[in-house]
Protein backbone atom coordinates (compact mmCIF):
# COMPACT_ATOMS: atom_id res chain seq x y z
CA UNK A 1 11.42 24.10 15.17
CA UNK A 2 8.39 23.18 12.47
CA UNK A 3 10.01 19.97 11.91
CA UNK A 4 10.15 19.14 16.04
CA UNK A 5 6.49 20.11 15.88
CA UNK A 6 5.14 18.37 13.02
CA UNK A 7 6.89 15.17 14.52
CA UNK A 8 5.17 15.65 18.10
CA UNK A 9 1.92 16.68 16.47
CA UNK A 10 2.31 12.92 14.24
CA UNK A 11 2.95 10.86 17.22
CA UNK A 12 0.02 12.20 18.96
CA UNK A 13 -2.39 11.88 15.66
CA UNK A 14 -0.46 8.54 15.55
CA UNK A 15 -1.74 7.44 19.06
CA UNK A 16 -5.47 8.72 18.36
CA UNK A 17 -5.60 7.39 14.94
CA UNK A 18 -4.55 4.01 16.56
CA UNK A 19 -7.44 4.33 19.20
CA UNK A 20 -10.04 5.39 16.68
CA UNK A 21 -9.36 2.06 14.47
CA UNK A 22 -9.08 -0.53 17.31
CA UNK A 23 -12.66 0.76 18.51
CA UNK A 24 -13.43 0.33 14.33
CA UNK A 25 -12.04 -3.04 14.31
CA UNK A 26 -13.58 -4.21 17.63
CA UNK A 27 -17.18 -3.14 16.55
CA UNK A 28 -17.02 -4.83 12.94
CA UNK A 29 -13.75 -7.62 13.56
CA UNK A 30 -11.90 -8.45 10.09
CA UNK A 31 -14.24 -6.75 7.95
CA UNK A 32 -12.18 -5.95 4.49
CA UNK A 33 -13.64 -2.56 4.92
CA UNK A 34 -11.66 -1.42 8.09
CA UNK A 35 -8.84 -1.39 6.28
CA UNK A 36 -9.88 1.91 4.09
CA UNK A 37 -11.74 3.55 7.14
CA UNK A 38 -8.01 3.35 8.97
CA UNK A 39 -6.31 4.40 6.23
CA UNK A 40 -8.17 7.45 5.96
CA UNK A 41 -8.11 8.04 9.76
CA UNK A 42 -4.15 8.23 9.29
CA UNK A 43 -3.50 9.57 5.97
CA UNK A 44 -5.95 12.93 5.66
CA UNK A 45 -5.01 14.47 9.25
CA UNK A 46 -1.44 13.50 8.38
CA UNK A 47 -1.86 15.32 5.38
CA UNK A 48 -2.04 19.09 6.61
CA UNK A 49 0.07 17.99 9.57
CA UNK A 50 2.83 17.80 7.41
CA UNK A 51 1.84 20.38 5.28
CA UNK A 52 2.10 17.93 1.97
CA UNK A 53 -0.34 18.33 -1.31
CA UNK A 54 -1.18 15.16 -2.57
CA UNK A 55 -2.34 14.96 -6.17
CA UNK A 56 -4.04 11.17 -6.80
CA UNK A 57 -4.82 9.88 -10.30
CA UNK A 58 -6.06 6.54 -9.24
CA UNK A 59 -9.48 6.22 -11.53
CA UNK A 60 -8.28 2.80 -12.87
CA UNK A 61 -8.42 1.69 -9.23
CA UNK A 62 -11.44 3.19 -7.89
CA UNK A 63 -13.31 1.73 -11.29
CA UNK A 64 -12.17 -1.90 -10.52
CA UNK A 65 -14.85 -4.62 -11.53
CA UNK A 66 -13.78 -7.26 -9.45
CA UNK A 67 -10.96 -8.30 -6.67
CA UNK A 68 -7.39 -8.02 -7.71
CA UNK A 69 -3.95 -7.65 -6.28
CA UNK A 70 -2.56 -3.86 -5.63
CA UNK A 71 0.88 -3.76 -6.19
CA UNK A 72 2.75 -0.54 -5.10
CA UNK A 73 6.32 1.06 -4.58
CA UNK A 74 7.18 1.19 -0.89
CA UNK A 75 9.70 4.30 -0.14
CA UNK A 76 9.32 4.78 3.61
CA UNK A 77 7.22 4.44 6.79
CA UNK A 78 5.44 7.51 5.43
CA UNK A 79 3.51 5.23 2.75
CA UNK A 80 0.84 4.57 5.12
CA UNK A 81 -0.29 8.54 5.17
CA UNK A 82 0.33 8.93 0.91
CA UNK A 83 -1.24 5.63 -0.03
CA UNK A 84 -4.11 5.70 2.63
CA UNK A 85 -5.72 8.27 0.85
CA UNK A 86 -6.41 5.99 -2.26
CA UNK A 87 -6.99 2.76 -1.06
CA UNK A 88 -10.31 1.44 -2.56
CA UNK A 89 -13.12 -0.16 -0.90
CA UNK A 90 -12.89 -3.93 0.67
CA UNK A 91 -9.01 -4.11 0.69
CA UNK A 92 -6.56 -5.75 2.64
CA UNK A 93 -2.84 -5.14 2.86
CA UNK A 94 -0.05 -8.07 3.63
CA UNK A 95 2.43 -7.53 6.13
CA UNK A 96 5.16 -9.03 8.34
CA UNK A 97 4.19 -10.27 11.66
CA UNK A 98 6.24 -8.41 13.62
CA UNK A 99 4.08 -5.50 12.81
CA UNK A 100 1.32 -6.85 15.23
CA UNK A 101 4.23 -6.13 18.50
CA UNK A 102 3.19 -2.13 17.15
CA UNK A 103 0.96 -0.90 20.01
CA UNK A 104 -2.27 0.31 18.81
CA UNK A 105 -1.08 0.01 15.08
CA UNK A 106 -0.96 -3.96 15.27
CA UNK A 107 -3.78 -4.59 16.48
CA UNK A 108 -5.58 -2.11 14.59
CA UNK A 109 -4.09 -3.91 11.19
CA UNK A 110 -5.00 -7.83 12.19
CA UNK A 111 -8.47 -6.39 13.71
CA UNK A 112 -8.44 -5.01 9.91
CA UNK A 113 -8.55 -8.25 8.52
CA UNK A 114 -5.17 -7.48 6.64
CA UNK A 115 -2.44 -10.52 6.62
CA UNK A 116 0.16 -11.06 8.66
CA UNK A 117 3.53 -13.38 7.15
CA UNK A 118 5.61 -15.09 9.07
CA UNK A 119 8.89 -14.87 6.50
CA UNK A 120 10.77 -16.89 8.46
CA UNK A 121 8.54 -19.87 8.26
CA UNK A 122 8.16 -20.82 5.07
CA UNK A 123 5.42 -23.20 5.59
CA UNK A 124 3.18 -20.58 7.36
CA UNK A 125 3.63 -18.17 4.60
CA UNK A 126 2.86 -20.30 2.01
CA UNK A 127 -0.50 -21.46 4.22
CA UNK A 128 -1.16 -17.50 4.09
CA UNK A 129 -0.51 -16.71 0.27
CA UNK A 130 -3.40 -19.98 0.15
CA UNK A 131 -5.49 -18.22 1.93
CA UNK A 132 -5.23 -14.77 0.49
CA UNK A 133 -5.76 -16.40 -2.75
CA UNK A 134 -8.91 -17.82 -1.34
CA UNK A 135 -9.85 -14.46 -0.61
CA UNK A 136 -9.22 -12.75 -4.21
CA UNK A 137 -11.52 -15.77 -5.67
CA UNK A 138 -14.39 -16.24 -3.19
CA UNK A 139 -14.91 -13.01 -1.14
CA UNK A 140 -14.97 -9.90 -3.27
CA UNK A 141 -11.75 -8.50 -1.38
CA UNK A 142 -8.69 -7.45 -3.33
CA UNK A 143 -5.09 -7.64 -1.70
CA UNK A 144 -2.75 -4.54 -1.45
CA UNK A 145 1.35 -5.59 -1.61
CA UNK A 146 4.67 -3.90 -1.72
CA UNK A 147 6.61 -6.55 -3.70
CA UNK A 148 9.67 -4.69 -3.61
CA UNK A 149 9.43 -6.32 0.34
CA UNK A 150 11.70 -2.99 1.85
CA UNK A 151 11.65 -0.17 1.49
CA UNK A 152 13.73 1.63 -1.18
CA UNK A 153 13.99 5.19 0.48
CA UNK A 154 13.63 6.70 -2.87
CA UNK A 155 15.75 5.07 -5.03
CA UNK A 156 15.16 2.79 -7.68
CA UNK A 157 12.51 0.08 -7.33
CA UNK A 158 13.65 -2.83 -5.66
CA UNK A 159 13.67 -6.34 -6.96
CA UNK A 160 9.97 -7.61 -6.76
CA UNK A 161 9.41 -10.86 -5.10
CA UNK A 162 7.06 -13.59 -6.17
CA UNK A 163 4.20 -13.69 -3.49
CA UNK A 164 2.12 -10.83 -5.21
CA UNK A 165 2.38 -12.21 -8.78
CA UNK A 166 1.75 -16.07 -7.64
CA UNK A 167 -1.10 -15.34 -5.73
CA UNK A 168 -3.25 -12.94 -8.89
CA UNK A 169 -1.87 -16.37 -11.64
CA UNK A 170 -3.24 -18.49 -9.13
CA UNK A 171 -6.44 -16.60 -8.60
CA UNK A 172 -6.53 -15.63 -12.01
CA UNK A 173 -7.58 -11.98 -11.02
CA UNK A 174 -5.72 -9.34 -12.75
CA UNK A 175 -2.62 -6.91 -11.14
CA UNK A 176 -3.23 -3.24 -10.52
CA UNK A 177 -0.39 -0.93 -10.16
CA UNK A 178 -0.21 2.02 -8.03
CA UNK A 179 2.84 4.19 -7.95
CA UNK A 180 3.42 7.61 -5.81
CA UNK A 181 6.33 9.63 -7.15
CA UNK A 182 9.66 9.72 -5.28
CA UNK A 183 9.22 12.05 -2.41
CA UNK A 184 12.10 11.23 0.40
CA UNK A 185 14.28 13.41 -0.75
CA UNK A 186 12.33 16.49 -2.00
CA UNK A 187 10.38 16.37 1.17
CA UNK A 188 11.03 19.58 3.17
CA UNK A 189 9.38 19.37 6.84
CA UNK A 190 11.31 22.39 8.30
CA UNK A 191 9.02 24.40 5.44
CA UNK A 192 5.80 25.46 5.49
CA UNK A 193 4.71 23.67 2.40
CA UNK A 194 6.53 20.85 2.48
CA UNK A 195 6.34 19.46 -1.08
CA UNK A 196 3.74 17.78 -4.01
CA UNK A 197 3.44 14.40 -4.30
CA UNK A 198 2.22 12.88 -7.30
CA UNK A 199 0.28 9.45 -7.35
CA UNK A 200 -0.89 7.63 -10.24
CA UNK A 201 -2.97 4.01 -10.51
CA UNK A 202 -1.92 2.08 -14.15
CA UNK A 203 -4.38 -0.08 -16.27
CA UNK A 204 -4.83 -3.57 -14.76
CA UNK A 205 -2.96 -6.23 -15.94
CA UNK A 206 -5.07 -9.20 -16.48
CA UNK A 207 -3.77 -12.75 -15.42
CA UNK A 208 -6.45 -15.13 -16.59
CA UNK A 209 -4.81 -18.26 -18.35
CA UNK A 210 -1.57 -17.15 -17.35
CA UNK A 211 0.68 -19.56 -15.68
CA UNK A 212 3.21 -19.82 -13.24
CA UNK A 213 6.10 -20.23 -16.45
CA UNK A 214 4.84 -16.66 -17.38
CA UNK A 215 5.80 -15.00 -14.05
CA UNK A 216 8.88 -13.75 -14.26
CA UNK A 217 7.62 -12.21 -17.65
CA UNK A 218 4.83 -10.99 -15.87
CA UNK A 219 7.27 -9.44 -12.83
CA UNK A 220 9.19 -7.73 -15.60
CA UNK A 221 6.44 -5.75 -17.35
CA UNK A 222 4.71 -4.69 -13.90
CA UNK A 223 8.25 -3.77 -12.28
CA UNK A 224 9.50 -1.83 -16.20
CA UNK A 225 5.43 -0.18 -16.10
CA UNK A 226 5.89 1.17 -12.57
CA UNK A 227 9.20 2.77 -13.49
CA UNK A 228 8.41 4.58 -16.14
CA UNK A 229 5.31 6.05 -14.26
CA UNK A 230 7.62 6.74 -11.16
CA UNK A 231 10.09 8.68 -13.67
CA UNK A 232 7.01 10.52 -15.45
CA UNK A 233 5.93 12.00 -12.58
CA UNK A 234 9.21 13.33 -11.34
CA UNK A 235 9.46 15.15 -13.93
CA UNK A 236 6.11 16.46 -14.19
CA UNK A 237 7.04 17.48 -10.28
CA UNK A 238 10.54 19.32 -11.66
CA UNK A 239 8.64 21.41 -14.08
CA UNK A 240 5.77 22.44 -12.31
């Protein structure tokens, strides 16, 4: 019965959420900033609706100097309410662009200024990475990605794909992960207090003079950093 609740409770803060950031993005169109205003919009209500505690560690992200490219583990749908609590000012996310067909939440995220791929074309995509790397260089606006592409429902991280890596060499701005502990499965919504989630920003990686010979070197040490900071906080989660 909680868990029937909670879910009719989310659609509706889903639908007013959505409203709130169009009327955001159609008073200040494509400014990097809508992005964090939405993200809060969904992620704190979402928060008690749920009934999750979210612990955040992210000082190496809020402290960032200059733009860079946020890379973090995707798990579910329910990323948008744990990560939206964190993300920093004048930051846009990438995305497919079949997420635009999402009413309210589509338009909200290109009225964002966030990036929409076309994956199936691979001209257009590579005209977008372009762009976003114009972005990182010239605009003071740093570019959240889930390069594991999918979603791993709480398994182990994914493969990463390139487009996050080639787009910080080519920018030469540095890479700063965020991780949020595995929560899919420990997630109880038929309880009260549903369950702690854990989530922790790592010391940027810098990129400058890098090349693209040292990306896969530079996929491995992001992807190998990520894991053990996904595995730490497990089991700080187990023992507490």
């Amino acid at each position: 019965m909680l868990f029937v609740l909670r879910m009719l409770l989310m659609g509706l803060h889903f639908v007013l959420a959505g409203v709130l950031g169009v009327v955001v993005g159609i008073c200040r169109p494509f400014n990097p900033d809508n992005s964090r205003i939405c993200a809060r919009l969904y992620a704190l209500p979402a928060m008690y609706i749920l009934g999750l505690r979210v612990r955040a560690d992210v000082g190496t992200l809020e402290d960032k100097s200059q733009s860079c490219v946020i890379i973090a583990n995707h798990q579910s749908n329910y990323d948008l309410f744990m990560f939206g609590n964190v993300v920093p000012r004048r930051t846009v996310c990438i995305g497919k662009k079949s997420l635009k067909w999402v009413p309210l939440f589509g338009q909200l995220f290109w009225l964002a200024g966030n990036v929409l791929i076309d994956r199936g074309n691979a001209i257009k995509a590579r005209q977008s990475i372009q762009m976003t790397t114009h972005t990182l260089q010239h605009e003071d606006t740093s570019i959240w990605v889930f390069p594991e592409g999918t979603r791993n429902f709480g398994e182990d991280l994914l493969p990463f794909k390139q487009g996050a890596f080639r787009m910080a060499i080519a920018a030469g701005v540095p890479i700063t992960p965020v991780c949020v502990s595995r929560y899919i499965k420990p997630m109880r919504l038929n309880r009260w207090r549903s369950g702690d989630i854990l989530i922790r920003s790592l010391p940027a990686i810098p990129t400058a003079g890098l090349t693209m010979d040292d990306m896969p070197q530079l996929i491995a040490q992001c992807r190998e950093q990520m894991r053990n900071c996904i595995e730490a906080m497990d089991r700080q989660l187990q023992v507490a």
